[in-house]
PDB file of N, CA and C in Angstrom:
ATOM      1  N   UNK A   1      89.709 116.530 103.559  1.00  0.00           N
ATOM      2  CA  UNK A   1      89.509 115.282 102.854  1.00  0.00           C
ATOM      3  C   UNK A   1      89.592 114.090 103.802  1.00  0.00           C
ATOM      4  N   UNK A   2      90.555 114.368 104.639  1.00  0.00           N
ATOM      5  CA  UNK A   2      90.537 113.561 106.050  1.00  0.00           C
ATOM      6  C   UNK A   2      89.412 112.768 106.499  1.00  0.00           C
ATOM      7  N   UNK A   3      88.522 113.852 106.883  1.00  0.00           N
ATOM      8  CA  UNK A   3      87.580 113.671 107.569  1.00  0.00           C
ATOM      9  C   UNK A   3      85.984 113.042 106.465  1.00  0.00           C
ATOM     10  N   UNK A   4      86.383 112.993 105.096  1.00  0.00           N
ATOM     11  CA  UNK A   4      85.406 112.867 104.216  1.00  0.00           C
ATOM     12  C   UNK A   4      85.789 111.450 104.143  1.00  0.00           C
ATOM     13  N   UNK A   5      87.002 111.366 103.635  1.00  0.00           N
ATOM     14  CA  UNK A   5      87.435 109.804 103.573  1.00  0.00           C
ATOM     15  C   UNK A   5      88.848 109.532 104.422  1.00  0.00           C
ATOM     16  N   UNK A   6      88.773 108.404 104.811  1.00  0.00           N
ATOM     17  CA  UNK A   6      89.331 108.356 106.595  1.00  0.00           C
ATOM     18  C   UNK A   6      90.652 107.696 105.423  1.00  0.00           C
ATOM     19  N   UNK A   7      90.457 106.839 104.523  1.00  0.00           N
ATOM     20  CA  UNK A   7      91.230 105.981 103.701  1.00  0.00           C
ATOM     21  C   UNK A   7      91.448 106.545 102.284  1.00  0.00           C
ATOM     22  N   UNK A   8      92.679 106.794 101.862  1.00  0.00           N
ATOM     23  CA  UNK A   8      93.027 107.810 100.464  1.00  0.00           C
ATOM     24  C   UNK A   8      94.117 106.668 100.239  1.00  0.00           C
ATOM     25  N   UNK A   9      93.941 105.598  98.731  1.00  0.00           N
ATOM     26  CA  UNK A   9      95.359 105.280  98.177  1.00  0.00           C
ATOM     27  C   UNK A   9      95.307 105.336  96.799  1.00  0.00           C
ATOM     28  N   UNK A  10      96.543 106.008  96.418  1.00  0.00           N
ATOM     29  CA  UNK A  10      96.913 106.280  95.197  1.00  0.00           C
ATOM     30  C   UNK A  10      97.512 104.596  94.429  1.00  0.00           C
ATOM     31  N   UNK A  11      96.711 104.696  93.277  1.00  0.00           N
ATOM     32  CA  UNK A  11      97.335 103.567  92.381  1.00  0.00           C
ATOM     33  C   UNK A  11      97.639 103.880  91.156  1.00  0.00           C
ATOM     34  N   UNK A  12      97.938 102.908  89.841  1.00  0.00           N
ATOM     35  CA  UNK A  12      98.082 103.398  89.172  1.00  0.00           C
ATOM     36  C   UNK A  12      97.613 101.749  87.962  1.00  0.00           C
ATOM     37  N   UNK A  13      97.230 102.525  86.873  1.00  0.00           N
ATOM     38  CA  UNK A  13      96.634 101.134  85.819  1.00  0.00           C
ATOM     39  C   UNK A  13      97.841  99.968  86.051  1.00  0.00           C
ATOM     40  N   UNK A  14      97.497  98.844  85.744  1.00  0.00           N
ATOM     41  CA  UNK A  14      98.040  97.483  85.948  1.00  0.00           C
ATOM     42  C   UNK A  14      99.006  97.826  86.772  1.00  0.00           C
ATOM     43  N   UNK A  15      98.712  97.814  87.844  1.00  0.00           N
ATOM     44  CA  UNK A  15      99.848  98.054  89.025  1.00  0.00           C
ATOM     45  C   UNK A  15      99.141  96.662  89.845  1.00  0.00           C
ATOM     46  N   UNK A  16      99.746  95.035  89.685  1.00  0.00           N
ATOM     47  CA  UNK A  16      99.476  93.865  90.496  1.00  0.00           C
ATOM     48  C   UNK A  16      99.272  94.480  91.817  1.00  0.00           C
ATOM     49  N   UNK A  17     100.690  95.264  92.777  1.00  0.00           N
ATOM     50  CA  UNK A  17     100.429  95.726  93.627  1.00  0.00           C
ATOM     51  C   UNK A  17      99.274  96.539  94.201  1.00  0.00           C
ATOM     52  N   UNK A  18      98.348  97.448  93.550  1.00  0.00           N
ATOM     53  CA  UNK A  18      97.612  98.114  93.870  1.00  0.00           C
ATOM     54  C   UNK A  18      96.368  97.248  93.987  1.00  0.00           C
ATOM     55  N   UNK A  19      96.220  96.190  92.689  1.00  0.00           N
ATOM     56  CA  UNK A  19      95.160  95.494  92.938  1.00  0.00           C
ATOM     57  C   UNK A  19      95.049  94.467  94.017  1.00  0.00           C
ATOM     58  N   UNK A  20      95.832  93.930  94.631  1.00  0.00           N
ATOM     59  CA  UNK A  20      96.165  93.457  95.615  1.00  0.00           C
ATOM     60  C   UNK A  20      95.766  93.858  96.988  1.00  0.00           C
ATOM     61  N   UNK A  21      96.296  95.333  97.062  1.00  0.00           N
ATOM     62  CA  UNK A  21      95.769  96.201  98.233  1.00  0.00           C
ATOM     63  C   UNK A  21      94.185  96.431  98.159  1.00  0.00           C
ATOM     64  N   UNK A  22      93.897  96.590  97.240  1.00  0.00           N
ATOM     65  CA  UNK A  22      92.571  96.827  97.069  1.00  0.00           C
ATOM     66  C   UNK A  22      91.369  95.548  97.553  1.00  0.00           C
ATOM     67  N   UNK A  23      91.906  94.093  97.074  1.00  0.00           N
ATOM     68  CA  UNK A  23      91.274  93.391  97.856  1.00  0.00           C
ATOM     69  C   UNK A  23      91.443  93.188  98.940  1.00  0.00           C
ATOM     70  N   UNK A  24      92.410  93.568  99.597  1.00  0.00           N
ATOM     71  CA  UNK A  24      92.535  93.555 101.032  1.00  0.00           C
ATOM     72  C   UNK A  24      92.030  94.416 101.791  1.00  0.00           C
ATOM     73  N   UNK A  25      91.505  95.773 101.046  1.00  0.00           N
ATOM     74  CA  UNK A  25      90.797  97.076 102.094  1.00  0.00           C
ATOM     75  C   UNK A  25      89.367  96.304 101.622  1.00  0.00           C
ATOM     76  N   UNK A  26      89.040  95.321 100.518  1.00  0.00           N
ATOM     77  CA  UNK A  26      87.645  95.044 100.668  1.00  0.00           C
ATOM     78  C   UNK A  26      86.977  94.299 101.538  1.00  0.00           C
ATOM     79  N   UNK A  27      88.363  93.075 101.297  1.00  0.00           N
ATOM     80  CA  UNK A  27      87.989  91.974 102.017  1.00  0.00           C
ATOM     81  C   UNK A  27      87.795  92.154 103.598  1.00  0.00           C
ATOM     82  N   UNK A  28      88.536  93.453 103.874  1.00  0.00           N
ATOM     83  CA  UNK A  28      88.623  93.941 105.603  1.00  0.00           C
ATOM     84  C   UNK A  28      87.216  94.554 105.537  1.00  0.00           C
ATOM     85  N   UNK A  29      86.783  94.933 104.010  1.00  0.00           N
ATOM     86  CA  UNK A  29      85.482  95.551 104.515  1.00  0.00           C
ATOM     87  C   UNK A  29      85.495  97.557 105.127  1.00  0.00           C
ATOM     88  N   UNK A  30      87.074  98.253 104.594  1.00  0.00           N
ATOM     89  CA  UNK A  30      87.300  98.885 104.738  1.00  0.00           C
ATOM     90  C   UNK A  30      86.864 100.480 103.785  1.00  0.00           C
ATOM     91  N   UNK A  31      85.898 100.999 103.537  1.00  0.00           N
ATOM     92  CA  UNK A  31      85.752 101.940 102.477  1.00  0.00           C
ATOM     93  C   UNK A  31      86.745 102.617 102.486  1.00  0.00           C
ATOM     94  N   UNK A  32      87.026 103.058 101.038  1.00  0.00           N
ATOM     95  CA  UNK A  32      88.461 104.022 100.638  1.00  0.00           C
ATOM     96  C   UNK A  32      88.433 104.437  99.750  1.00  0.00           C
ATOM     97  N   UNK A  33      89.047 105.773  99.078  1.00  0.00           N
ATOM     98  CA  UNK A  33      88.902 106.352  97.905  1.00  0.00           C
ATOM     99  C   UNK A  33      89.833 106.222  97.130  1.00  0.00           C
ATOM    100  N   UNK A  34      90.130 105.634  96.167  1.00  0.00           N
ATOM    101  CA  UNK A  34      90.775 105.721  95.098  1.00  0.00           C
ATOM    102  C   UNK A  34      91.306 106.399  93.986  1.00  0.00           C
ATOM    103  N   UNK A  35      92.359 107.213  94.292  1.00  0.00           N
ATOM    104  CA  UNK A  35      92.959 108.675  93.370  1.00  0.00           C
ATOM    105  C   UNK A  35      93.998 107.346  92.218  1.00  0.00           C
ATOM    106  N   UNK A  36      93.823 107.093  91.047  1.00  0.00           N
ATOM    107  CA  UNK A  36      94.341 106.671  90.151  1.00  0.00           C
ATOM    108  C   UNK A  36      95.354 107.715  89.448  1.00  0.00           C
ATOM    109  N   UNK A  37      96.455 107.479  89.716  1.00  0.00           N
ATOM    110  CA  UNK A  37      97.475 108.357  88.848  1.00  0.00           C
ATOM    111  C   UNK A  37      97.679 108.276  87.821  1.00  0.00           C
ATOM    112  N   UNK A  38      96.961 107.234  86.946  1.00  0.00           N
ATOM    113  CA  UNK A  38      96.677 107.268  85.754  1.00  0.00           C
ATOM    114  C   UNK A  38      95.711 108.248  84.571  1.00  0.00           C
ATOM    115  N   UNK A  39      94.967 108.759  85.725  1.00  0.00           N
ATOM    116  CA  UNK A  39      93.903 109.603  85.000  1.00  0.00           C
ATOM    117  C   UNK A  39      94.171 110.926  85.464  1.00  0.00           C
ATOM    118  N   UNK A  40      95.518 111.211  86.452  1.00  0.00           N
ATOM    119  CA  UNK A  40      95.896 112.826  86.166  1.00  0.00           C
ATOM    120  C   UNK A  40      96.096 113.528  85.465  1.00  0.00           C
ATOM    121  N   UNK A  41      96.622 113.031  83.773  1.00  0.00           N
ATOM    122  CA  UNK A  41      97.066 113.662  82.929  1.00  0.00           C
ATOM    123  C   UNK A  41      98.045 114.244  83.320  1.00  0.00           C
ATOM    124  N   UNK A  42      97.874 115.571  82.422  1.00  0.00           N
ATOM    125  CA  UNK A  42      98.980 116.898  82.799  1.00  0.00           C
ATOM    126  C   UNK A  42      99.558 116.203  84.287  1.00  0.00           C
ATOM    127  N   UNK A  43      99.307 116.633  84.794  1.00  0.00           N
ATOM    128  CA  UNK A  43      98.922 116.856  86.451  1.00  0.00           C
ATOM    129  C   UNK A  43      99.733 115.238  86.891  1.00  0.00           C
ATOM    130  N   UNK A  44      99.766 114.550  86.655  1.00  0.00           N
ATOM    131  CA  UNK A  44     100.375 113.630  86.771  1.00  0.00           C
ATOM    132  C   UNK A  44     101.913 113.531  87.712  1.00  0.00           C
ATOM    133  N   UNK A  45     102.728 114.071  86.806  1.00  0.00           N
ATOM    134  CA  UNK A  45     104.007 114.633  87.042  1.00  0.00           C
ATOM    135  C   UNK A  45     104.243 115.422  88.535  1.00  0.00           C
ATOM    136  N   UNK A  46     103.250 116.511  88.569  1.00  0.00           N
ATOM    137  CA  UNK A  46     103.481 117.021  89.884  1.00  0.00           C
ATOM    138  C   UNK A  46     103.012 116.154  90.964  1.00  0.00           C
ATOM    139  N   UNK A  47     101.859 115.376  90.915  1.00  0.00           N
ATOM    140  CA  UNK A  47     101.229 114.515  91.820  1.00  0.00           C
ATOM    141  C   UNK A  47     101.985 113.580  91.822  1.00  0.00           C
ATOM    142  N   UNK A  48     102.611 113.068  91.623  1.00  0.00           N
ATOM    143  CA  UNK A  48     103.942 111.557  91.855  1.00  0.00           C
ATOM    144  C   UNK A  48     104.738 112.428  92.841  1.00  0.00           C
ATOM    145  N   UNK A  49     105.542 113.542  92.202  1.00  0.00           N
ATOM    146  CA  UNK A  49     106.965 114.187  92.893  1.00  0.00           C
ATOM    147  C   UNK A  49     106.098 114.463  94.024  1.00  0.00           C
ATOM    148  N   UNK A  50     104.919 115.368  94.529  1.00  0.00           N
ATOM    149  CA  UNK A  50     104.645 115.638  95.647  1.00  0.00           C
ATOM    150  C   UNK A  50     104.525 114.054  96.401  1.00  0.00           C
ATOM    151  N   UNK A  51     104.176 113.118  96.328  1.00  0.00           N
ATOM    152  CA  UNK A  51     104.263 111.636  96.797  1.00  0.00           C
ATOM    153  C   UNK A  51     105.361 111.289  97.220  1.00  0.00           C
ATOM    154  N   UNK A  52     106.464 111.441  96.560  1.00  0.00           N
ATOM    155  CA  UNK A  52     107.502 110.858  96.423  1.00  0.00           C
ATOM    156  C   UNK A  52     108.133 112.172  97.924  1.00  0.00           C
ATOM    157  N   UNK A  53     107.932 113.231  97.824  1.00  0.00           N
ATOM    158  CA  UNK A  53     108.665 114.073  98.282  1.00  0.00           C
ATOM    159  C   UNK A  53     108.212 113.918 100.022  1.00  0.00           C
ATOM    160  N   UNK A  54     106.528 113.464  99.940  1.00  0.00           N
ATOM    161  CA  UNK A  54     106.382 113.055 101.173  1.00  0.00           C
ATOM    162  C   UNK A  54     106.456 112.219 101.865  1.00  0.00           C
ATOM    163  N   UNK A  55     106.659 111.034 101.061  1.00  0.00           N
ATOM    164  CA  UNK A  55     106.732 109.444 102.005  1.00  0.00           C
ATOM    165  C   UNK A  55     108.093 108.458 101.383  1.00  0.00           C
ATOM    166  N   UNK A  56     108.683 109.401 100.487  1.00  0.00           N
ATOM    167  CA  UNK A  56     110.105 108.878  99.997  1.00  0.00           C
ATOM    168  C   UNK A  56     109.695 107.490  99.789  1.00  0.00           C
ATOM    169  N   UNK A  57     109.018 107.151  98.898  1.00  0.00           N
ATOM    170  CA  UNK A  57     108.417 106.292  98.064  1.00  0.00           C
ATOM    171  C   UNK A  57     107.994 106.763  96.649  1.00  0.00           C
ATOM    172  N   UNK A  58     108.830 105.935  96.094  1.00  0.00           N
ATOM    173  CA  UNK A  58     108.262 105.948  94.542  1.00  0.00           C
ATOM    174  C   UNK A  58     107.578 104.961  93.734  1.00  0.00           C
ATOM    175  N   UNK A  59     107.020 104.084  94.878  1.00  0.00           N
ATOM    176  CA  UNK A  59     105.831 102.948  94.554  1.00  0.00           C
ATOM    177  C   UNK A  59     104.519 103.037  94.831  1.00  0.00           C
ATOM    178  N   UNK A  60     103.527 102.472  93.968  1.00  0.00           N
ATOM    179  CA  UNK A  60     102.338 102.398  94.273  1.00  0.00           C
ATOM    180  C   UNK A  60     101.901 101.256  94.948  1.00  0.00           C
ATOM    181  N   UNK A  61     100.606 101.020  95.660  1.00  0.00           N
ATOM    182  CA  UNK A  61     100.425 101.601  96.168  1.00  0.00           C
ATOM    183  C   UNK A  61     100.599 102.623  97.079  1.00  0.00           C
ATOM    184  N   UNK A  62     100.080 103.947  97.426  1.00  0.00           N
ATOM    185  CA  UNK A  62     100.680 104.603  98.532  1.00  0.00           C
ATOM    186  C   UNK A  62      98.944 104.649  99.232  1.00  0.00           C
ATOM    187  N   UNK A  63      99.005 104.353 100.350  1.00  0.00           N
ATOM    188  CA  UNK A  63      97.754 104.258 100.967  1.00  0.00           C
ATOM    189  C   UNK A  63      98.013 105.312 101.986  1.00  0.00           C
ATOM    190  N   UNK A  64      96.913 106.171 102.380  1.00  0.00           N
ATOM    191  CA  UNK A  64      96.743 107.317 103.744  1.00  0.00           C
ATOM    192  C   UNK A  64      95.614 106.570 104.405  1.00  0.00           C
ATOM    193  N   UNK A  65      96.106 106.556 106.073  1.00  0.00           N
ATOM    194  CA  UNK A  65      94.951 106.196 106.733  1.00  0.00           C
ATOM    195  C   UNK A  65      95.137 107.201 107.569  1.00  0.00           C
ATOM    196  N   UNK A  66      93.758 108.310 107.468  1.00  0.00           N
ATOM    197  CA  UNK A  66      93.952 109.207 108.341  1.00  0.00           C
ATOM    198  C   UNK A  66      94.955 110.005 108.113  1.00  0.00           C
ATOM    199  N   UNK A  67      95.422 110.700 107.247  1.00  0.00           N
ATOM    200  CA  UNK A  67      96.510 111.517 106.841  1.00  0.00           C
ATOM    201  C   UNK A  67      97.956 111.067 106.932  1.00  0.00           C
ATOM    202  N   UNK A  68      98.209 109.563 107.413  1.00  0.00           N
ATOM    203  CA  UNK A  68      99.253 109.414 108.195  1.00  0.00           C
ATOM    204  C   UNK A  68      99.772 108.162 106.505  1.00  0.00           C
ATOM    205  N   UNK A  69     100.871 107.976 106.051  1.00  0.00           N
ATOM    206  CA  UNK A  69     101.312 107.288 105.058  1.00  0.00           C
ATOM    207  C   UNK A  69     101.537 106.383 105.712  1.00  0.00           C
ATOM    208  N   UNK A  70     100.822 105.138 105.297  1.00  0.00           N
ATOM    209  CA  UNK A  70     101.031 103.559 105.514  1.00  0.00           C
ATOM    210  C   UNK A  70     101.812 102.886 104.797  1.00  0.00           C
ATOM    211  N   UNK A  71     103.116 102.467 105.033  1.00  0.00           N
ATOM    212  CA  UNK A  71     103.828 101.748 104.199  1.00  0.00           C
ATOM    213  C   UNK A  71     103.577 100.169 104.122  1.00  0.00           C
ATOM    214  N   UNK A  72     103.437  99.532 102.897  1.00  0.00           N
ATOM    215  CA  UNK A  72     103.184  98.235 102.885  1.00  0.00           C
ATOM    216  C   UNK A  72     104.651  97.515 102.686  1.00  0.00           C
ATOM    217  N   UNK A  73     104.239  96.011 102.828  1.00  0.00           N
ATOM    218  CA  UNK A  73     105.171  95.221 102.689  1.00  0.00           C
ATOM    219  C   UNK A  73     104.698  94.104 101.251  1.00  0.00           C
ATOM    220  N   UNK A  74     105.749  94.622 100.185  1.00  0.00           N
ATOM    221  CA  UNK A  74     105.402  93.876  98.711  1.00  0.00           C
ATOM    222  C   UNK A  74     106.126  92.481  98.960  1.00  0.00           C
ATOM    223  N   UNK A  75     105.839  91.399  99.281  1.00  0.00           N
ATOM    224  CA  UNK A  75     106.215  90.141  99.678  1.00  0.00           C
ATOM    225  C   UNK A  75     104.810  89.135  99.129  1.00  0.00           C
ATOM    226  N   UNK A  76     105.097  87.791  99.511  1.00  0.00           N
ATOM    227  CA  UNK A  76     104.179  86.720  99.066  1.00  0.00           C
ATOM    228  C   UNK A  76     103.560  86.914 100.273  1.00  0.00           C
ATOM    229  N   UNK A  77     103.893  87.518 101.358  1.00  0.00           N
ATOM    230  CA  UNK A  77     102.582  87.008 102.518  1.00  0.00           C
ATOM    231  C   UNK A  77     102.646  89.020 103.207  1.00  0.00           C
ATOM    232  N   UNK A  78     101.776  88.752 101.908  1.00  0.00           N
ATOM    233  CA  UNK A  78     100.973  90.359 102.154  1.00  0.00           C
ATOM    234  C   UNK A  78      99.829  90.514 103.079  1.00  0.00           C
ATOM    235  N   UNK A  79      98.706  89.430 103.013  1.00  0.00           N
ATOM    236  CA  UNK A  79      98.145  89.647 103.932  1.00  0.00           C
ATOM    237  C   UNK A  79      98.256  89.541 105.805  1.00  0.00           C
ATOM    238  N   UNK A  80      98.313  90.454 105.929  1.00  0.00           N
ATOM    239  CA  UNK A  80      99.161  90.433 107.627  1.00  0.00           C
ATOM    240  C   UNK A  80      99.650  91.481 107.811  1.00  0.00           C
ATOM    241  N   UNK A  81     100.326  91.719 107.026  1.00  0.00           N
ATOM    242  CA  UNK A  81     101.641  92.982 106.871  1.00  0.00           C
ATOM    243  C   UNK A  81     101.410  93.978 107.580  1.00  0.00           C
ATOM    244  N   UNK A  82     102.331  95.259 107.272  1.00  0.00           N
ATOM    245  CA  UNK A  82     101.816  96.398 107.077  1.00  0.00           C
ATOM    246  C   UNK A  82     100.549  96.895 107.018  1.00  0.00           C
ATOM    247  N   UNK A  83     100.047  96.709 105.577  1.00  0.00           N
ATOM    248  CA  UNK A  83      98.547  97.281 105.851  1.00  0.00           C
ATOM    249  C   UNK A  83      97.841  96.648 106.233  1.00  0.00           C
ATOM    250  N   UNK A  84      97.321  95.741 107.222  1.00  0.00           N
ATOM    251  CA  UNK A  84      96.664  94.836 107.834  1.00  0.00           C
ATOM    252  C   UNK A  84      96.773  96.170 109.242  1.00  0.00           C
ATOM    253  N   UNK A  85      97.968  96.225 109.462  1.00  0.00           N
ATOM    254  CA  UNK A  85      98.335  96.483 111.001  1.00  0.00           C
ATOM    255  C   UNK A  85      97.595  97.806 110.912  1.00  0.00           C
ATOM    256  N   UNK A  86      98.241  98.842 109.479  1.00  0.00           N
ATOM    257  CA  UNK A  86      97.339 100.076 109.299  1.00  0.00           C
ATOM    258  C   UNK A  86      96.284 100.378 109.789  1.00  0.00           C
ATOM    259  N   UNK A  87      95.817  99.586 110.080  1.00  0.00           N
ATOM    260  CA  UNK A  87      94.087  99.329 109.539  1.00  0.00           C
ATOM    261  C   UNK A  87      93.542  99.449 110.926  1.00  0.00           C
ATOM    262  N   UNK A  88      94.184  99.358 112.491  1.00  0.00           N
ATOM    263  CA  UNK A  88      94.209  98.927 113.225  1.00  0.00           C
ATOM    264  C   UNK A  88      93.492 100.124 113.756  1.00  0.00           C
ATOM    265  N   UNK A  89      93.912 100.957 113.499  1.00  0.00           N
ATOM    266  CA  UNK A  89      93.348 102.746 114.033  1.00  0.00           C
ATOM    267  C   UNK A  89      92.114 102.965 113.803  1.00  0.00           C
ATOM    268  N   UNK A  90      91.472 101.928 112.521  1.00  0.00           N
ATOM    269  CA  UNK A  90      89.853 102.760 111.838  1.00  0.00           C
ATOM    270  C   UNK A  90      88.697 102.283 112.309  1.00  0.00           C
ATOM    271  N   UNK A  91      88.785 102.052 113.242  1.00  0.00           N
ATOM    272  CA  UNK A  91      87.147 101.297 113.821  1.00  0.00           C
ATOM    273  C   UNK A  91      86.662 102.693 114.610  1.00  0.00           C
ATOM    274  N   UNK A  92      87.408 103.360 115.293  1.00  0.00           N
ATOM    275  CA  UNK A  92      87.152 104.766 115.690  1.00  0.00           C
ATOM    276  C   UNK A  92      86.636 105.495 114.461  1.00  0.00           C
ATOM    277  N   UNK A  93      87.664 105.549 113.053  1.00  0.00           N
ATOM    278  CA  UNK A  93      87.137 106.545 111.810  1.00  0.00           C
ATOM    279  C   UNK A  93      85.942 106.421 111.264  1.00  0.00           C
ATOM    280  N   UNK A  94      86.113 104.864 110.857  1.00  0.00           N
ATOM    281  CA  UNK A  94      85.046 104.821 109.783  1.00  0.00           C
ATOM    282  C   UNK A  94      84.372 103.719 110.288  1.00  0.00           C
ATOM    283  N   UNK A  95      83.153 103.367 109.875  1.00  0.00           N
ATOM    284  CA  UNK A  95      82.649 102.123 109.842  1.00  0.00           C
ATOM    285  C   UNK A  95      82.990 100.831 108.996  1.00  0.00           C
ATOM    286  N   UNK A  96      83.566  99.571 109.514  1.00  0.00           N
ATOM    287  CA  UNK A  96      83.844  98.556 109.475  1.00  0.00           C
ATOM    288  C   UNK A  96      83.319  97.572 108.494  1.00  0.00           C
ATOM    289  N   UNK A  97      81.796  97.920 108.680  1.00  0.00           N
ATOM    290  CA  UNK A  97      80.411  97.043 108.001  1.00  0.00           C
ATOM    291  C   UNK A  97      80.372  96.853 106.822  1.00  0.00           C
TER     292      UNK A  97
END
């Protein structure tokens, strides 16, 4: 999946935070796939705990760049942060444009 999509973040319905991130992978101009934990159903439950179990985070967004868990910074001056810096690796992955 890696290699299909360089950018994987999990959100979840009215999550401010997620929508937030999301204009920021646009506005960078960054393509990314979007797994909504809202529409797991069933499946739901196990897909959080496996999240939680890997990046000891129990917040959304959880963004993968490149398999690697990007932790953000939930503050008023989000843009910069964390996932700004993330982002720093993908001009090699993906295209920019």
């Amino acid at each position: 999946m890696v290699r299909k999509h360089p950018v994987v973040m999990y959100t979840k319905e009215y999550c401010p935070y997620c929508v937030r991130a999301k204009n920021e992978l646009q506005a960078d101009r960054v393509p990314y796939v979007e797994k909504n934990l809202s529409d797991y159903g069933l499946n739901a439950e196990a897909t959080v705990k496996g999240l939680v179990e890997l990046t000891q985070c129990r917040t959304v967004p959880q963004i993968f760049v490149c398999g690697k868990y990007v932790s953000i910074q939930r503050s008023s001056n989000f843009h910069g942060g964390p996932l700004s810096l993330g982002m720093q690796s993908l001009p090699s992955v993906v295209s920019l444009s």
